[in-house]
Protein backbone atom coordinates (compact mmCIF):
# COMPACT_ATOMS: atom_id res chain seq x y z
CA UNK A 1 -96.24 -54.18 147.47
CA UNK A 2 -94.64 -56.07 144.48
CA UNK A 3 -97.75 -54.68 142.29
CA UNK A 4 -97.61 -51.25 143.26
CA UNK A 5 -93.92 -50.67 142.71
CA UNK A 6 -94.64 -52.06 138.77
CA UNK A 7 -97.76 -49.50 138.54
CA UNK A 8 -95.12 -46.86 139.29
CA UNK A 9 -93.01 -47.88 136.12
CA UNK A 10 -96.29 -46.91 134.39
CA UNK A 11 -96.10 -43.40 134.91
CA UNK A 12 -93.30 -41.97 133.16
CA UNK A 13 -93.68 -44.75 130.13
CA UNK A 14 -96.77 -43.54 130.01
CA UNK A 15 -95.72 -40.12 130.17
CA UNK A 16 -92.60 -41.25 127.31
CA UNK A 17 -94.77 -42.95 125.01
CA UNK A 18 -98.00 -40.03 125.00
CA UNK A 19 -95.59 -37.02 124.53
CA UNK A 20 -95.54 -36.34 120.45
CA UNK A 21 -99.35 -36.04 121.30
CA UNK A 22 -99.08 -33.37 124.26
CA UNK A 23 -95.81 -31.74 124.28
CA UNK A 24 -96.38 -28.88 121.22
CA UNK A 25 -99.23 -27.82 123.06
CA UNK A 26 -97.16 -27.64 126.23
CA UNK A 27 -94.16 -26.27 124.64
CA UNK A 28 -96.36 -23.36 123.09
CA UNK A 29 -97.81 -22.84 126.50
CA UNK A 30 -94.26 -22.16 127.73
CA UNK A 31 -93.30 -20.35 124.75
CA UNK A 32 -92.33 -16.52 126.17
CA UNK A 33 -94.95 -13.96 124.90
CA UNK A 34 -93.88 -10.70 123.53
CA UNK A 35 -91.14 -9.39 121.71
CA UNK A 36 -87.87 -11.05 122.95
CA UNK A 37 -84.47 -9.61 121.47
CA UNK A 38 -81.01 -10.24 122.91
CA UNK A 39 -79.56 -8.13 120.69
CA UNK A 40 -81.49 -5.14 122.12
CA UNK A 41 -79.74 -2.60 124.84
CA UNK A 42 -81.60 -2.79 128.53
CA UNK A 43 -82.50 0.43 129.16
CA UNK A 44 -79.55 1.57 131.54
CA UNK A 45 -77.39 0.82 128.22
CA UNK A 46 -79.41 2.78 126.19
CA UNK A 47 -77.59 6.56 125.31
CA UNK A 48 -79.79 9.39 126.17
CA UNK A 49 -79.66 12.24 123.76
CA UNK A 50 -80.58 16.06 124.36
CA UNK A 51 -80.46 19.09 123.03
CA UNK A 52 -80.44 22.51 124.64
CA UNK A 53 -80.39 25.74 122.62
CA UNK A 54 -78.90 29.13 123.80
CA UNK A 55 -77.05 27.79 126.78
CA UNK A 56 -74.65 29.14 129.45
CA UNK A 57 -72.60 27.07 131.65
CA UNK A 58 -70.51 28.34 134.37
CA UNK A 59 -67.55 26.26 136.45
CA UNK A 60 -66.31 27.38 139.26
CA UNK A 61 -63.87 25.69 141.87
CA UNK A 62 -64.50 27.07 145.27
CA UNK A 63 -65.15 30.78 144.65
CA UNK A 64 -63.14 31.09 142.37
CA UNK A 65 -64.34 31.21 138.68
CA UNK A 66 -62.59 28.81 135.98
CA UNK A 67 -64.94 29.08 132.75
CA UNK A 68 -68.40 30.94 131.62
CA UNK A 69 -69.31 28.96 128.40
CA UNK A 70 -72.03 30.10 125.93
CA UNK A 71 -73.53 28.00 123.18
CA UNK A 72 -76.23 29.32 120.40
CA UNK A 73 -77.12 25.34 120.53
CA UNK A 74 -75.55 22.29 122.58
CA UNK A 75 -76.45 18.34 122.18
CA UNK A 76 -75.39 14.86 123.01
CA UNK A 77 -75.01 12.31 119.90
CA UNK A 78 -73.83 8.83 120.88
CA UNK A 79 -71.66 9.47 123.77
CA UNK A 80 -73.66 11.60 126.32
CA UNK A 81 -69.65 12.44 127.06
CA UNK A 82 -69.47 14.61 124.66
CA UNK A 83 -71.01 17.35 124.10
CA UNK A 84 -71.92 19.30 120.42
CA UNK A 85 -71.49 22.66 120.31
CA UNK A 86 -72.52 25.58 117.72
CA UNK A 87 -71.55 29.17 117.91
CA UNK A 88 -69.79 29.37 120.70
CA UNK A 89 -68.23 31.82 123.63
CA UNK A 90 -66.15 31.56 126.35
CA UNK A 91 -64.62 32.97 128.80
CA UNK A 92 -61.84 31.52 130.33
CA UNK A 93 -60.20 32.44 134.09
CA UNK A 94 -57.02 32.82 135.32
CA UNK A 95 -55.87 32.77 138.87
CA UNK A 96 -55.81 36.70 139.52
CA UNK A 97 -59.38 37.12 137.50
CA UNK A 98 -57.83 37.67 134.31
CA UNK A 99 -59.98 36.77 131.21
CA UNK A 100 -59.07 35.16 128.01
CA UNK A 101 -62.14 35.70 125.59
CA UNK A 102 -62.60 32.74 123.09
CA UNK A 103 -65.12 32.90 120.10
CA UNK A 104 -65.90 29.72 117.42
CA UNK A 105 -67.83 28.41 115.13
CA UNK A 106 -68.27 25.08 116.72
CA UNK A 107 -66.73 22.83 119.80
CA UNK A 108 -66.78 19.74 121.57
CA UNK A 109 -66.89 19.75 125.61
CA UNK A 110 -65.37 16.36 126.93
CA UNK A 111 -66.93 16.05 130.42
CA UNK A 112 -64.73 13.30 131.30
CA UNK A 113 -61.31 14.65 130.11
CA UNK A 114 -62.12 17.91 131.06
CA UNK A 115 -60.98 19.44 127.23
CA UNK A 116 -62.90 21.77 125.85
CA UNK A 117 -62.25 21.43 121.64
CA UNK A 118 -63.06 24.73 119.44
CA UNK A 119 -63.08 24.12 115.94
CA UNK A 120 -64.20 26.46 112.73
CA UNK A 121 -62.20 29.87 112.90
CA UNK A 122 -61.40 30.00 116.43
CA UNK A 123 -60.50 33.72 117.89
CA UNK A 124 -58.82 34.30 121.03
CA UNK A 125 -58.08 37.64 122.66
CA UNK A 126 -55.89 37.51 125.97
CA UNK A 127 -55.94 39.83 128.59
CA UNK A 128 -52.50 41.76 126.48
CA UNK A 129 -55.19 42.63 123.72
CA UNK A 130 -53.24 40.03 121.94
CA UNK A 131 -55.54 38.23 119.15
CA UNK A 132 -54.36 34.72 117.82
CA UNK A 133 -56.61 33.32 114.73
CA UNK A 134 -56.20 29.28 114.67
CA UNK A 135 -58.73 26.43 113.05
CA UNK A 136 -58.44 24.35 116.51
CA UNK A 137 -57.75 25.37 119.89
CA UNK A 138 -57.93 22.23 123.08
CA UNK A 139 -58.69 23.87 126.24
CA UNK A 140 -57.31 21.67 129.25
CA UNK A 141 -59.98 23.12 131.59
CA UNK A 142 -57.61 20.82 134.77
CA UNK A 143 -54.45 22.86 133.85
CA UNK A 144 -56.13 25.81 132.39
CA UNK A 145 -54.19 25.52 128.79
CA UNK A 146 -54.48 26.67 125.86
CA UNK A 147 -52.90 24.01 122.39
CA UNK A 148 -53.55 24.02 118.88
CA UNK A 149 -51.17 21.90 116.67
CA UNK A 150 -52.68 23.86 113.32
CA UNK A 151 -51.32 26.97 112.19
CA UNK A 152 -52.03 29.92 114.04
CA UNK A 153 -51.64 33.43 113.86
CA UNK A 154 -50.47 35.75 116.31
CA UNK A 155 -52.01 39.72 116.01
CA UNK A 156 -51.07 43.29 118.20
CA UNK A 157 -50.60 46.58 117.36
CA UNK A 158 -47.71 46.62 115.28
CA UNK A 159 -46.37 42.95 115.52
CA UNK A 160 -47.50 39.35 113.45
CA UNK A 161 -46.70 36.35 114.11
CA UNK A 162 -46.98 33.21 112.07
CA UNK A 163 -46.37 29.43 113.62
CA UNK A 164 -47.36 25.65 113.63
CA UNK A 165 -48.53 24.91 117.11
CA UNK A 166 -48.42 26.94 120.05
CA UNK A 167 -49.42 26.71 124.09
CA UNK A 168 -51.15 29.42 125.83
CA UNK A 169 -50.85 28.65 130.05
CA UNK A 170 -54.04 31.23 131.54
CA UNK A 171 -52.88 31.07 135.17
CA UNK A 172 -49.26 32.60 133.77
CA UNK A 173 -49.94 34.31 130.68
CA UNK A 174 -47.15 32.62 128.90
CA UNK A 175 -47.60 31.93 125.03
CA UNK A 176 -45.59 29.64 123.36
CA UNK A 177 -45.68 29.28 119.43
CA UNK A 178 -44.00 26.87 117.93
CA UNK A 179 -42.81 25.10 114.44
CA UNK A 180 -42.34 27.34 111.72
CA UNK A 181 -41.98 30.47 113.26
CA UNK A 182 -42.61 34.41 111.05
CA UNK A 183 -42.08 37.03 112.61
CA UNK A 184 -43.30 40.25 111.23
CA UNK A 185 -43.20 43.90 112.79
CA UNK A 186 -43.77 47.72 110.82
């Protein structure tokens, strides 16, 4: 018994003393094949990117329509969140069915905030056959409002009006311009 138990000593001395012979060929056994990067994104991380040209979108709550949306061209860059658009057209709902027509050069639909950004010579015409001219125009598609903080300006009939800011509520057609107001009338 006394021999045996000093045979098993042997083995992992034996093992200790042999391994600069055997363990590079053992560790380049185990080495992992292929290309390994941590840095890389799995692919659920990895952003998806489209794009769609001529499109139309339509939201509605219920029956009721909120927003018809046309876009020459529409895509995703790094946030599929956002959404690009070029040359675009809406038309935007109020509660009775009253349309606010909305025409720009290019916009950004926020699918998570609900905002709908038109940028590049943005022209609105209400449901008064009022036209306002502005640079930027947010759409809260939630509330269903209308705010540009650039300068806009205010066109019917007979009557101009110049301002810094204003808020346009669709469900109850009430315009609000603000900062710097000019009136003008003839």
């Amino acid at each position: 018994m006394k021999g045996t138990r000093n045979l098993l000593w042997f083995v992992p001395l034996f093992f200790l003393i042999t391994g600069p012979i055997w363990w590079p060929q053992v560790a380049d056994f185990l080495k992992p094949r292929g290309e390994f990067n941590l840095d890389a994104r799995s692919p659920e991380d990895k952003v998806k990117t489209f794009s769609l040209e001529e499109m139309v979108l339509t939201q509605s709550r219920g029956n009721q329509r909120e927003m018809l949306l046309q876009s020459q061209r529409v895509f995703t860059t790094d946030s599929d969140e956002l959404l690009q658009l070029e040359k675009v057209e809406a038309e935007l709902y109020g509660k009775d069915g009253d349309t606010v027509q909305v025409v720009s050069g290019k916009g950004v639909l926020e699918t998570r905030e609900q905002k709908l950004t038109l940028l590049n010579d943005v022209l609105l015409t209400s449901r008064d056959d009022y036209t306002l001219h502005t640079n930027e125009l947010v759409y809260n598609i939630k509330y269903k409002e209308l705010r540009s903080d650039k300068q806009v300006r205010l066109a019917s009939g007979s009557i101009n009006v110049l301002g810094n800011g204003m808020t346009y509520d669709i469900a109850s057609g009430a315009l609000t311009v603000g900062g710097r107001v000019h009136f003008e009338a003839w």
